[in-house]
Protein backbone atom coordinates (compact mmCIF):
# COMPACT_ATOMS: atom_id res chain seq x y z
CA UNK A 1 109.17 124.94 89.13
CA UNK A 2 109.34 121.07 88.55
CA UNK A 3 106.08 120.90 90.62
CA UNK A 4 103.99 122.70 88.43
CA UNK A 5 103.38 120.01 85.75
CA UNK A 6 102.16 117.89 88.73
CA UNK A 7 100.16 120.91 90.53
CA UNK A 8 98.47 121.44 87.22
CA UNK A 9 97.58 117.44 86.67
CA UNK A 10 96.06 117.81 90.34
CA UNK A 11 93.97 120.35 89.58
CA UNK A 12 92.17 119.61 86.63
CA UNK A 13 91.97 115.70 87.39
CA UNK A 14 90.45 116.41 91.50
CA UNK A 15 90.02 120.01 92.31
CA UNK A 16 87.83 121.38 89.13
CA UNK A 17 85.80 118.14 89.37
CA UNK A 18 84.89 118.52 92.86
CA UNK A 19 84.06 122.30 92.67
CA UNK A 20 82.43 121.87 89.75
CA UNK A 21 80.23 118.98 91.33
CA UNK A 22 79.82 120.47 94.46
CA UNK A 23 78.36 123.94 92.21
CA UNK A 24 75.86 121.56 90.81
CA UNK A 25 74.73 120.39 94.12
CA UNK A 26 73.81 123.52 95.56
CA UNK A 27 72.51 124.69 92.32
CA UNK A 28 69.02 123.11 91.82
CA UNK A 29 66.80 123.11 88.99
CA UNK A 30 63.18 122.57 87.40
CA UNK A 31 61.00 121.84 90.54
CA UNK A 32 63.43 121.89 93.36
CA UNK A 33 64.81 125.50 92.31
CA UNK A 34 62.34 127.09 94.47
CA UNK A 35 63.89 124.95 98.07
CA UNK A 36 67.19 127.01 97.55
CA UNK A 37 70.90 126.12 97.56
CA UNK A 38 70.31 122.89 99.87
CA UNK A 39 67.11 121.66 98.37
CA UNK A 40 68.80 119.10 96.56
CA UNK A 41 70.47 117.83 100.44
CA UNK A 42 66.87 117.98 101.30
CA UNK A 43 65.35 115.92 99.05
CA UNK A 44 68.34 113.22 98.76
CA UNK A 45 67.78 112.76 102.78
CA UNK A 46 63.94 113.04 102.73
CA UNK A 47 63.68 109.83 100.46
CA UNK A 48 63.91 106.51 102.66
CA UNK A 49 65.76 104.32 99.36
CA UNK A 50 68.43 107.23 99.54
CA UNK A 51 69.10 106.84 103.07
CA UNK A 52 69.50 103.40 103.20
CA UNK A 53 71.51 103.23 100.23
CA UNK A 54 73.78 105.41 102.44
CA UNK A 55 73.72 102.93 105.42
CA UNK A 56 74.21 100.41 103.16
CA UNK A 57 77.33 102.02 102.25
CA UNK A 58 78.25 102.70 105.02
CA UNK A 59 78.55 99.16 106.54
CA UNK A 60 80.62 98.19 104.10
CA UNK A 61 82.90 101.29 103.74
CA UNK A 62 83.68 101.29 107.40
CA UNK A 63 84.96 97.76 108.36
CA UNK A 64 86.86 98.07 104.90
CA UNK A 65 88.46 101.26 106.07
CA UNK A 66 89.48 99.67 109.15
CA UNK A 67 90.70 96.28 108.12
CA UNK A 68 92.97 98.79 105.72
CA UNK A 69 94.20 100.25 108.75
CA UNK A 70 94.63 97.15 110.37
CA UNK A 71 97.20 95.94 107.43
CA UNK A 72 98.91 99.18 106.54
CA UNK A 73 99.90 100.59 110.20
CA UNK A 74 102.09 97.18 110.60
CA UNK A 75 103.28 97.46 106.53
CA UNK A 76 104.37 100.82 107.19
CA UNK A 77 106.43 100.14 110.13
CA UNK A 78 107.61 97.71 108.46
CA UNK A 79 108.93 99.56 105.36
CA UNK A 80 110.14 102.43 107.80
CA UNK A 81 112.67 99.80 109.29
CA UNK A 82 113.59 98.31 106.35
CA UNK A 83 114.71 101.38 105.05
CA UNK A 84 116.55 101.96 108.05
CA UNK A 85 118.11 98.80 107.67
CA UNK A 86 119.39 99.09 104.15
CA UNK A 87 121.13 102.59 104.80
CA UNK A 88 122.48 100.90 107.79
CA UNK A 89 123.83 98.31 105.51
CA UNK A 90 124.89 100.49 102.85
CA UNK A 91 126.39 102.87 104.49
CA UNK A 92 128.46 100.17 106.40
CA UNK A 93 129.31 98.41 103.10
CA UNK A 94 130.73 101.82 101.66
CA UNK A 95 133.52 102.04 105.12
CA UNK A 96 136.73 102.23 103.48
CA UNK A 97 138.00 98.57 104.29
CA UNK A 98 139.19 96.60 101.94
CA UNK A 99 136.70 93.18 102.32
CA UNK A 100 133.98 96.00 102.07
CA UNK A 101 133.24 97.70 98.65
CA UNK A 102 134.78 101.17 100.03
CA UNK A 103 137.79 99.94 100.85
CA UNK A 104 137.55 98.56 96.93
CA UNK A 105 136.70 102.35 96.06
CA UNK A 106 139.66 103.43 98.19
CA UNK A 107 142.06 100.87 96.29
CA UNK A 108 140.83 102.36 92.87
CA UNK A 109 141.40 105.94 94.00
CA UNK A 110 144.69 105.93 95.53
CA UNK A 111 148.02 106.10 93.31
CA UNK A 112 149.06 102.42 91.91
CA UNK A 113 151.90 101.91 94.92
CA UNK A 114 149.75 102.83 98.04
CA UNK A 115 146.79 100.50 96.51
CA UNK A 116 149.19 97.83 96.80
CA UNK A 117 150.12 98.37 99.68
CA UNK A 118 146.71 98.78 100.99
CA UNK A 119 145.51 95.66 99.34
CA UNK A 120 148.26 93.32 101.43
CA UNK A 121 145.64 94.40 104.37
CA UNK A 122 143.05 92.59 102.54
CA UNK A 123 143.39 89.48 104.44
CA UNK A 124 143.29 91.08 107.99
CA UNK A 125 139.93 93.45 106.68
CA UNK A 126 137.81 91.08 108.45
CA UNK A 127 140.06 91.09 111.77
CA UNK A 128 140.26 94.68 111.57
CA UNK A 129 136.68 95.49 111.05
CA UNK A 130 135.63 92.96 114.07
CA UNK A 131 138.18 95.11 116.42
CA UNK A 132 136.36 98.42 115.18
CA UNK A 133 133.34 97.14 115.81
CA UNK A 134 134.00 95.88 118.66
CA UNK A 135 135.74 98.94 120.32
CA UNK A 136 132.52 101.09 118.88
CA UNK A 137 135.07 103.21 116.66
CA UNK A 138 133.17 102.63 113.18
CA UNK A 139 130.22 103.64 115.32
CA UNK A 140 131.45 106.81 116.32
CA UNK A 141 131.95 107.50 112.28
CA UNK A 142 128.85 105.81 110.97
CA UNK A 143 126.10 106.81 113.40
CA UNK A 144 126.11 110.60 112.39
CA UNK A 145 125.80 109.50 108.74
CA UNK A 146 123.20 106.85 109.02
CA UNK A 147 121.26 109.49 111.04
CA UNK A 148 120.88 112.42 108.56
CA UNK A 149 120.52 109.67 105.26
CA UNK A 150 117.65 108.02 107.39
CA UNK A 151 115.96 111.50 108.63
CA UNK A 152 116.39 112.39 105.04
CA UNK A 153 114.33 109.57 103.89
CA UNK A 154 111.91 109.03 106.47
């Protein structure tokens, strides 16, 4: 149901408009009325000024569209990694070891004696987390998690 606020903005802001136009267009009136629904097509093409006015538009529409394309594709891909990056980073900063800020959220959670005696790891964290990483055992828990967040998002 929270869509249709937004449904409703999209169809009285694009979709009546463009009916409504397009119901004017094949709707002609005083002396073209008697050409039918496409009459006014037929005279907008017939007049040379119309027809370049469309070229006209059109040379300039159509390198603009594709110098767009030509900056977005590489923005996008960019923006796709960078979110990968960040939930790569934030779900690594939320493992539960102390130097990182889950092992702080561990520390908080457990009962006053085991956070102390958690926190005397604190100056080993670092040692600890480069022999994880380096036997691929963080990766083992991470990975799965990084995976769904990012498929989530992307």
């Amino acid at each position: 149901m929270p869509l249709v606020p937004a449904l409703l903005v999209v169809l009285a802001l694009f979709v009546y408009p463009f009916i409504y136009g397009l119901q004017l267009s094949v709707s002609p009136i005083g002396a073209l009325a008697k050409g039918g629904a496409l009459a006014n097509y037929a005279a907008f093409f017939g007049d040379p000024r119309e027809r370049l006015s469309i070229l006209n538009t059109l040379r300039l529409a159509v390198p603009v569209t594709l110098l767009d394309l030509c900056v977005a594709l590489p923005l996008a891909y960019m923006f796709r990694a960078s979110v990968f990056v960040n939930v790569i980073l934030g779900v690594f900063n939320l493992f539960p070891l102390l130097p990182l800020d889950g092992g702080r959220v561990l520390t908080g959670m457990l009962p006053l004696s085991a956070a102390r005696a958690y926190s005397r790891l604190e100056p080993y964290g670092f040692l600890i987390l480069l022999v994880l990483l380096y036997t691929d055992s963080v990766e083992r828990v991470i990975n799965p998690i990084i995976n769904s967040i990012v498929r989530v998002l992307i």
